[in-house]
Protein backbone atom coordinates (compact mmCIF):
# COMPACT_ATOMS: atom_id res chain seq x y z
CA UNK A 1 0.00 0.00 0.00
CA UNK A 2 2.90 2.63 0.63
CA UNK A 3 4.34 1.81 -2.99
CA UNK A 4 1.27 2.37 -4.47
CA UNK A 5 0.35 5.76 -2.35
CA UNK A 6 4.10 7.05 -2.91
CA UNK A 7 3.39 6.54 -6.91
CA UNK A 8 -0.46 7.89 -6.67
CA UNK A 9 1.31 10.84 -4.87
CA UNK A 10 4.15 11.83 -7.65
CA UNK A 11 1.46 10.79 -10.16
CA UNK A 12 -0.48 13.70 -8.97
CA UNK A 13 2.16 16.14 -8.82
CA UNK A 14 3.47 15.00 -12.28
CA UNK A 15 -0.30 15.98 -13.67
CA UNK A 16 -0.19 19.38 -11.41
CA UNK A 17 2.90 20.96 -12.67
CA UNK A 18 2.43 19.57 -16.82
CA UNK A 19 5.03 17.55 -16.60
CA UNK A 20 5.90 14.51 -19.32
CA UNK A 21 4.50 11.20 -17.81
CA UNK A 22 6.85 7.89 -17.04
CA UNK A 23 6.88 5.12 -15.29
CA UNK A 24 8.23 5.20 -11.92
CA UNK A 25 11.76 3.79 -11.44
CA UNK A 26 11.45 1.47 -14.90
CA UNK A 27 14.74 -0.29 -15.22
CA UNK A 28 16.52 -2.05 -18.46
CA UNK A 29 17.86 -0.29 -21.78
CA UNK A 30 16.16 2.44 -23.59
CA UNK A 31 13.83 0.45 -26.50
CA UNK A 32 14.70 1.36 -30.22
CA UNK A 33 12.80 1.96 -33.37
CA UNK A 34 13.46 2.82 -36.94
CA UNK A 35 16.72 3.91 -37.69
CA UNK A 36 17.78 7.36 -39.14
CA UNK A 37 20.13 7.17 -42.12
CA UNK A 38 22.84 10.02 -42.53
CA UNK A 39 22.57 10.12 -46.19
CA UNK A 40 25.38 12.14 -47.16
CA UNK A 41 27.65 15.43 -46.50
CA UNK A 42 25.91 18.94 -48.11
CA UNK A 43 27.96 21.37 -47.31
CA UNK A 44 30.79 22.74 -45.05
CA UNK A 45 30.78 26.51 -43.90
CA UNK A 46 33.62 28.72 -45.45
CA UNK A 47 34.16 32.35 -45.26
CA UNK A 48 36.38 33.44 -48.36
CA UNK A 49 37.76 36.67 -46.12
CA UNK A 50 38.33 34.85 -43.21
CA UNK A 51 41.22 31.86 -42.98
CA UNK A 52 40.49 31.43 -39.48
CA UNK A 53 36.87 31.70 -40.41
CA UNK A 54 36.10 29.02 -37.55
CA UNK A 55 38.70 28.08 -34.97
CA UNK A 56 37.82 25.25 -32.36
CA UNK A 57 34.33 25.48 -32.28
CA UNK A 58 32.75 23.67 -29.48
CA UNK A 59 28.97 24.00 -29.68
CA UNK A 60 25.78 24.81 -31.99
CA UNK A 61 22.35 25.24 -31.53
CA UNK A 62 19.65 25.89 -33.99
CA UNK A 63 17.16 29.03 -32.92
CA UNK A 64 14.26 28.68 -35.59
CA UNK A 65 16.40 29.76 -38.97
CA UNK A 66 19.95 30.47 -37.38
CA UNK A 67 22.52 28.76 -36.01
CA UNK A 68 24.98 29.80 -33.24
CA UNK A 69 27.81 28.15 -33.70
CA UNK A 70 30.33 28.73 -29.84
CA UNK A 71 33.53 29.86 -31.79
CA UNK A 72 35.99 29.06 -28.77
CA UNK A 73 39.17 29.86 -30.43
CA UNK A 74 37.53 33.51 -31.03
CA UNK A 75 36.27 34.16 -28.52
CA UNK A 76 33.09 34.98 -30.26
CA UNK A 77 29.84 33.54 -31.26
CA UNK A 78 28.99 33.45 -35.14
CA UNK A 79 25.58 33.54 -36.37
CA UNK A 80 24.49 32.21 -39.87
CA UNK A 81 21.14 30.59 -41.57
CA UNK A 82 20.42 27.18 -42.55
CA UNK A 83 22.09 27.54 -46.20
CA UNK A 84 25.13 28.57 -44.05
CA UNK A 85 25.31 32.50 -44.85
CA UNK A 86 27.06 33.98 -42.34
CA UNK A 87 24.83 36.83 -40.43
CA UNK A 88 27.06 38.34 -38.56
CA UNK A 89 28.87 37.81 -35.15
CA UNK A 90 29.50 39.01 -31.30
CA UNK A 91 31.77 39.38 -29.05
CA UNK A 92 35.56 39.31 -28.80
CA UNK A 93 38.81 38.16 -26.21
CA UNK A 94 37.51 39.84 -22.57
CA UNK A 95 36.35 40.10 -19.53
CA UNK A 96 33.81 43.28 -19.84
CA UNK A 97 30.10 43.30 -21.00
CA UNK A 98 29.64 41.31 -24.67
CA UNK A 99 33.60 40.18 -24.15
CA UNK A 100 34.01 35.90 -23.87
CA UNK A 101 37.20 34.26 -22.72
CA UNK A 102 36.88 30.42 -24.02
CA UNK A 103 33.15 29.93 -24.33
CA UNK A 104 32.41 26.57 -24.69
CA UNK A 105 28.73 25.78 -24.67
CA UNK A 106 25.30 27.63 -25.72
CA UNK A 107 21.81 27.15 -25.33
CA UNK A 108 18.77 29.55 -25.71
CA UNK A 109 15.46 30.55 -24.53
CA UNK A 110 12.51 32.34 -26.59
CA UNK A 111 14.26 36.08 -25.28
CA UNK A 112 17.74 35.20 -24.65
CA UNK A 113 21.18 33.30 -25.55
CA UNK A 114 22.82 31.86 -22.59
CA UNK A 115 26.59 31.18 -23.19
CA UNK A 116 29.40 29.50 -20.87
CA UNK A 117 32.71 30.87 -20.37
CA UNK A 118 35.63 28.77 -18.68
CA UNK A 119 37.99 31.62 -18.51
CA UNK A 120 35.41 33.89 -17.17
CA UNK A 121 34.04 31.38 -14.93
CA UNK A 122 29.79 32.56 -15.68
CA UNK A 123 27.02 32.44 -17.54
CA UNK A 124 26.64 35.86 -20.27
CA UNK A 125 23.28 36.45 -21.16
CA UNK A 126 22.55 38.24 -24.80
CA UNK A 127 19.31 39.06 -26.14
CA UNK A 128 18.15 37.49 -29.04
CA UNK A 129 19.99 39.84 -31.48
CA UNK A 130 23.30 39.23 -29.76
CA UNK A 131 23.02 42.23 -27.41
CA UNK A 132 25.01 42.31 -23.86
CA UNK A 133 22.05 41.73 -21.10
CA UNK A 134 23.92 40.85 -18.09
CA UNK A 135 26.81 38.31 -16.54
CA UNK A 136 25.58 35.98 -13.68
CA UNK A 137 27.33 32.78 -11.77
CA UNK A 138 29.81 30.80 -11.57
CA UNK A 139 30.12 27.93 -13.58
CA UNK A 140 31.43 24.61 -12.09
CA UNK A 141 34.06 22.26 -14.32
CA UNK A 142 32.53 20.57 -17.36
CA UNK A 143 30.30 22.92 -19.74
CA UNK A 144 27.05 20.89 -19.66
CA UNK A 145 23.92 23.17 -18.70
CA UNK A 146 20.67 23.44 -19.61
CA UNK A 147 17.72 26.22 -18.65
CA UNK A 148 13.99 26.02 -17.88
CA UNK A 149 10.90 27.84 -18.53
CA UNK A 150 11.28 30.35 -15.80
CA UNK A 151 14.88 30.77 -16.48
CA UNK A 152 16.70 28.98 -13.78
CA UNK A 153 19.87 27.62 -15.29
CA UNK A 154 21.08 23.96 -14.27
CA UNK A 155 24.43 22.56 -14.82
CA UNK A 156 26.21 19.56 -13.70
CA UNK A 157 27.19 18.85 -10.05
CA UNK A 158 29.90 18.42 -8.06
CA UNK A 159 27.86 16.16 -5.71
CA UNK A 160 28.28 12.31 -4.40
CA UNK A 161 24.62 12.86 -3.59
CA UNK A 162 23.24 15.11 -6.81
CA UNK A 163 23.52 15.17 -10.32
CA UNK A 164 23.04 19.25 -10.94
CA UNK A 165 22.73 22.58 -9.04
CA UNK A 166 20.31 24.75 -9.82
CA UNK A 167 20.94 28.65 -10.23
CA UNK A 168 18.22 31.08 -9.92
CA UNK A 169 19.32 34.80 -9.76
CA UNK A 170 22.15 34.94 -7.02
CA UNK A 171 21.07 31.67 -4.97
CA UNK A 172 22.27 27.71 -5.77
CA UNK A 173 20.66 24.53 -4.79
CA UNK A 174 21.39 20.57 -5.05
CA UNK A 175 18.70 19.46 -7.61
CA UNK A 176 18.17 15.79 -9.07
CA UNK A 177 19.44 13.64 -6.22
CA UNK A 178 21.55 10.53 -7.71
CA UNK A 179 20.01 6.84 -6.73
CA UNK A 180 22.58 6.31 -4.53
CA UNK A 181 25.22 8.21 -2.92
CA UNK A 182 28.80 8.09 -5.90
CA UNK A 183 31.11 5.69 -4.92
CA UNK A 184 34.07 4.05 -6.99
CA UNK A 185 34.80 5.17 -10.24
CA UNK A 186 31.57 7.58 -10.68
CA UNK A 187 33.01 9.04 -6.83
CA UNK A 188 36.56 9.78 -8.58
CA UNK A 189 35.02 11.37 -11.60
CA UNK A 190 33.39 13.75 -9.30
CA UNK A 191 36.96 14.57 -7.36
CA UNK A 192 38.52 14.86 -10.15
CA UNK A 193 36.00 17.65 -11.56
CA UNK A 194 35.63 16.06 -14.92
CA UNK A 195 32.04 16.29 -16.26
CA UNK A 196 29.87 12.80 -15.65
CA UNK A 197 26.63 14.61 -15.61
CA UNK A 198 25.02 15.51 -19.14
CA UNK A 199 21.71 17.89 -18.79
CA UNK A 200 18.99 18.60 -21.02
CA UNK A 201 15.26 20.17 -20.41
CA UNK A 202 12.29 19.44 -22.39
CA UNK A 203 8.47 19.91 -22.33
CA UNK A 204 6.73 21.04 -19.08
CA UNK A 205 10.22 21.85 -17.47
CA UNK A 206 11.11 17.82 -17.51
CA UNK A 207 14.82 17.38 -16.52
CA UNK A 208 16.56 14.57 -18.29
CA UNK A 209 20.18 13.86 -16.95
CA UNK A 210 22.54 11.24 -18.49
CA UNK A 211 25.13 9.89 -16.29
CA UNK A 212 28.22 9.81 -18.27
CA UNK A 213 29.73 7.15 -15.77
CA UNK A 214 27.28 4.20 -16.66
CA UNK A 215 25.57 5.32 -19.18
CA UNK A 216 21.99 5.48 -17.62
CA UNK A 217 19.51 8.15 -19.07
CA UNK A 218 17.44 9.72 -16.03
CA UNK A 219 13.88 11.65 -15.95
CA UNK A 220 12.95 13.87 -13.25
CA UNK A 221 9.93 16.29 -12.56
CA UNK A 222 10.29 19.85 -12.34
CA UNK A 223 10.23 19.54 -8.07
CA UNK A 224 13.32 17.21 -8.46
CA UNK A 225 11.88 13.53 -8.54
CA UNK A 226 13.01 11.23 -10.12
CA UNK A 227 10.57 9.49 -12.76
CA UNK A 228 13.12 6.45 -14.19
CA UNK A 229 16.10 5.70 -14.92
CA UNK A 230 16.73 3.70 -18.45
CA UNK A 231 20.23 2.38 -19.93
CA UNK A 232 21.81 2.68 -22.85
CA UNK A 233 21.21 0.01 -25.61
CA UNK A 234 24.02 -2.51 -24.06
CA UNK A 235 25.97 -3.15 -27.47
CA UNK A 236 26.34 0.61 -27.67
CA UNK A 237 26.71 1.39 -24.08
CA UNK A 238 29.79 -1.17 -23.65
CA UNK A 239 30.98 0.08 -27.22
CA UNK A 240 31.44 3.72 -25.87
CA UNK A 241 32.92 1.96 -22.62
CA UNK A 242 35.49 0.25 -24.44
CA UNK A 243 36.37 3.46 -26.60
CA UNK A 244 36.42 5.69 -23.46
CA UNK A 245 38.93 3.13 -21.76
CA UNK A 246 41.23 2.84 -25.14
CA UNK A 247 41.74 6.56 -24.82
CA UNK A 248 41.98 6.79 -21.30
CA UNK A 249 44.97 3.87 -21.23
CA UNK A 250 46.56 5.43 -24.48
CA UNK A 251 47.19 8.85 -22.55
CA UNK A 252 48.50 7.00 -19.80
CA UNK A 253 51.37 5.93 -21.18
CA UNK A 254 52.24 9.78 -21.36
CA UNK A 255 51.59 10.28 -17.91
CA UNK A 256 48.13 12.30 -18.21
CA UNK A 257 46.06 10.49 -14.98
CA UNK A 258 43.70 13.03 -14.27
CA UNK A 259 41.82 12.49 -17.39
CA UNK A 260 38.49 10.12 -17.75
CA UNK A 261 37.11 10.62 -20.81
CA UNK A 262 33.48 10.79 -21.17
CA UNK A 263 31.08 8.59 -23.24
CA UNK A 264 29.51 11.23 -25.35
CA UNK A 265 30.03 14.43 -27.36
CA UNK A 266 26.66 16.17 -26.57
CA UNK A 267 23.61 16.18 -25.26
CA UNK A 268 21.02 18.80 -26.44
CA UNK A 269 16.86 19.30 -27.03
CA UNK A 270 16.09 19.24 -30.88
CA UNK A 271 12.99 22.36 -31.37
CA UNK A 272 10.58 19.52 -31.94
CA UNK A 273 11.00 18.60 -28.11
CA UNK A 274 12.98 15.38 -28.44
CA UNK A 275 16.67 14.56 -27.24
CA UNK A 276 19.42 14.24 -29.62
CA UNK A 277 22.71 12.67 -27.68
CA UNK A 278 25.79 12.44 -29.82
CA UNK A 279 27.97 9.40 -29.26
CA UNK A 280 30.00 7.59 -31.95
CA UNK A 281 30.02 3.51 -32.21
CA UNK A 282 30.67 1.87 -35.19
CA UNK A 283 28.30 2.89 -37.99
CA UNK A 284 26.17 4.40 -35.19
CA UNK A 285 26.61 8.43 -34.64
CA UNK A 286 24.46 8.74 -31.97
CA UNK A 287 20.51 8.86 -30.60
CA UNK A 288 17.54 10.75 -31.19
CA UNK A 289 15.53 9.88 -28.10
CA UNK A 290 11.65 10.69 -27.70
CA UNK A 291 11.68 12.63 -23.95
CA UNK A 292 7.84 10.68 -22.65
CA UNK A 293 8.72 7.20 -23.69
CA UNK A 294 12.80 6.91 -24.07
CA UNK A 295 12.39 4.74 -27.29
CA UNK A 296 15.42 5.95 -29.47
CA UNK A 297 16.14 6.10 -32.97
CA UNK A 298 20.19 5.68 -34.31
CA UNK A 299 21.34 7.90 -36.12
CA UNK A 300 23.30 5.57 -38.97
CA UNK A 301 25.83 6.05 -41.60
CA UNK A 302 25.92 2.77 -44.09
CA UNK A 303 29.26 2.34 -43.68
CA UNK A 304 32.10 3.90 -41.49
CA UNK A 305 34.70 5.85 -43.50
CA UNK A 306 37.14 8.63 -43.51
CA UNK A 307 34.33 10.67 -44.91
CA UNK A 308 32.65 10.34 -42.03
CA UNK A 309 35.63 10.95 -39.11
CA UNK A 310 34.22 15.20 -38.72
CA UNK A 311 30.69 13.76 -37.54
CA UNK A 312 32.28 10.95 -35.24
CA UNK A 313 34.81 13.32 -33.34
CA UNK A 314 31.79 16.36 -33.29
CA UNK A 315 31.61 18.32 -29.76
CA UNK A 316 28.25 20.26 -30.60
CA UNK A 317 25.27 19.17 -33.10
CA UNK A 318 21.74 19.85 -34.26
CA UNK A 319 18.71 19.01 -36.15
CA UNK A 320 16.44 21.07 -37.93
CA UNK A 321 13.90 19.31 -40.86
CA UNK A 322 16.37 16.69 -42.78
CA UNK A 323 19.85 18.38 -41.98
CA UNK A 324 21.78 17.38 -38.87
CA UNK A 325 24.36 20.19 -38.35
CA UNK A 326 27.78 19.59 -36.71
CA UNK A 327 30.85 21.43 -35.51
CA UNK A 328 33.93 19.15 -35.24
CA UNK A 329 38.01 20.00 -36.60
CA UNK A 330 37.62 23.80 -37.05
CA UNK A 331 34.02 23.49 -39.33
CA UNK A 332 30.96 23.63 -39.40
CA UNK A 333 29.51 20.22 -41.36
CA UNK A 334 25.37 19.70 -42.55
CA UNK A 335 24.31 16.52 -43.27
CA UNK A 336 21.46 15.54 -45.21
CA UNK A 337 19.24 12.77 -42.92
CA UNK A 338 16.32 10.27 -44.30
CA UNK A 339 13.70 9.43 -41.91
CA UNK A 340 12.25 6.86 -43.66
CA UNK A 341 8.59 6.04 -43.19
CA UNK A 342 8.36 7.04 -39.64
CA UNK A 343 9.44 10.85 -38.68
């Protein structure tokens, strides 16, 4: 009877606050459907007057017609449409209003453009346009954040006990409490303040977190309860596992230790409200992931190739219609996607 009243109870305030259904605590690996084909390369953005026209860009979103593209060696971000005309750009190398110092990661809301600075250590807010607004925070290591409806900002955690803190205006707070308290490997990640928590916000405020240490996908209500927790596929989980601990044994034969490598690239919202995590396995590029019922769709090329080594090693990508955009080695890529029969 308490298991039932404790689910009747989050139930109800699931249906108060608007929030995406689930099942509570549902276990096993995330169910797939139909996979998404990555056709083909279309383009690659160039800028005849510009050599450097990109340099290390880290992150993209798509904002209705325009992409930001986080242009880290910069210092700047650089807008441009879907045909990839450039529109213009902001900022420069700083520390005063509109000024970055290695931004690394961008998301946006219907007024604003949130951007994260590791130099700067905070959060600079522009208005749609690319206007200053205002500076606020202090951003934690690891560049994964993501913001709600009402404009509180969550990134990932330094916590054995939580997976992000929530910012709103000049106060913090613990949010999305872990299953269990970090221990072992998931523990060092933490002291070593490499990221291991991946955030992303859909519908209704819904907080999905992916644990980059055992590659579990997690759903939580706007209050901070947690909904379910779903794995990986296990052929691709144990794929990016194996990957992660090739690198992470190749860099210590040259001494680097404090290094863990994480599992994924990204982890974003697409505009049509579903989650798009980037992780490269074999043929497979990554996961399109519907936020109510976790079923995922791969994202496929037919064969892996050199062609295909920018969209593997890609640290920022996007979907908009049948193009899946992509910054990786200094570029900006589009790829042209078929859906198949289901969309």
């Amino acid at each position: 009877m308490q298991r039932i009243a404790r689910f009747v109870c989050i139930a109800l305030i699931c249906s108060a606050c608007g929030v995406e259904s689930g099942t509570l605590d549902e276990s096993g690996p995330i169910p797939e459907g139909p996979t998404i084909r990555i056709v083909r390369e279309l383009a690659v953005a160039y800028h005849e007057d510009a050599e450097d026209f990109l340099f290390h860009p880290t992150d993209l979103v798509l904002a209705g017609d325009t992409l930001i593209v986080v242009d880290n060696g910069n210092d700047r971000l650089v807008f441009l449409d879907t045909a990839l005309n450039v529109l213009g750009s902001v900022g420069r190398e700083g520390e005063g209003p509109g000024e970055f110092a290695s931004p690394v990661s961008v998301r946006v809301t219907p007024q604003e453009i949130i951007v994260a600075e590791i130099n700067n250590g905070r959060f600079t807010v522009l208005d749609r346009t690319g206007r200053f607004v205002r500076t606020f925070g202090e951003i934690v290591p690891g560049t994964a954040f993501a913001i709600d409806s009402k404009g509180a900002v969550y990134q990932a955690a330094r916590s054995l006990t939580h997976h992000a803190l929530k910012v709103t205006g000049e106060s913090e707070s613990l949010f999305a409490a872990r299953r269990d308290t970090a221990t072992g490997e998931e523990a060092l990640a933490i002291m070593k303040t490499t990221r291991e928590s991946w955030l992303a916000i859909t519908a209704g405020d819904t907080l999905h977190v992916f644990n980059d240490t055992d590659g579990t996908l997690s759903k939580y209500t706007p209050e901070g309860v947690r909904l379910t927790t779903r794995e990986l596929p296990i052929a691709y989980r144990d794929s990016l596992v194996q990957q992660r601990l090739k690198l992470v044994r190749a860099l210590s034969r040259y001494g680097v230790t404090e290094f863990s490598g994480t599992l994924i690239g990204d982890f974003a919202t697409t505009e049509d409200n579903r989650i798009l995590l980037k992780g490269s396995s074999g043929n497979t590029m990554g996961l399109l992931i519907d936020p109510v019922t976790y079923r995922a769709r791969r994202l496929v090329v037919d064969q892996m190739t050199g062609d295909w080594v920018p969209l593997r090693d890609a640290t920022g990508v996007a979907i908009g219609g049948n193009r899946l955009y992509a910054v990786s080695m200094d570029q900006l890529y589009v790829y042209e996607l078929d859906w198949g029969e289901v969309r």
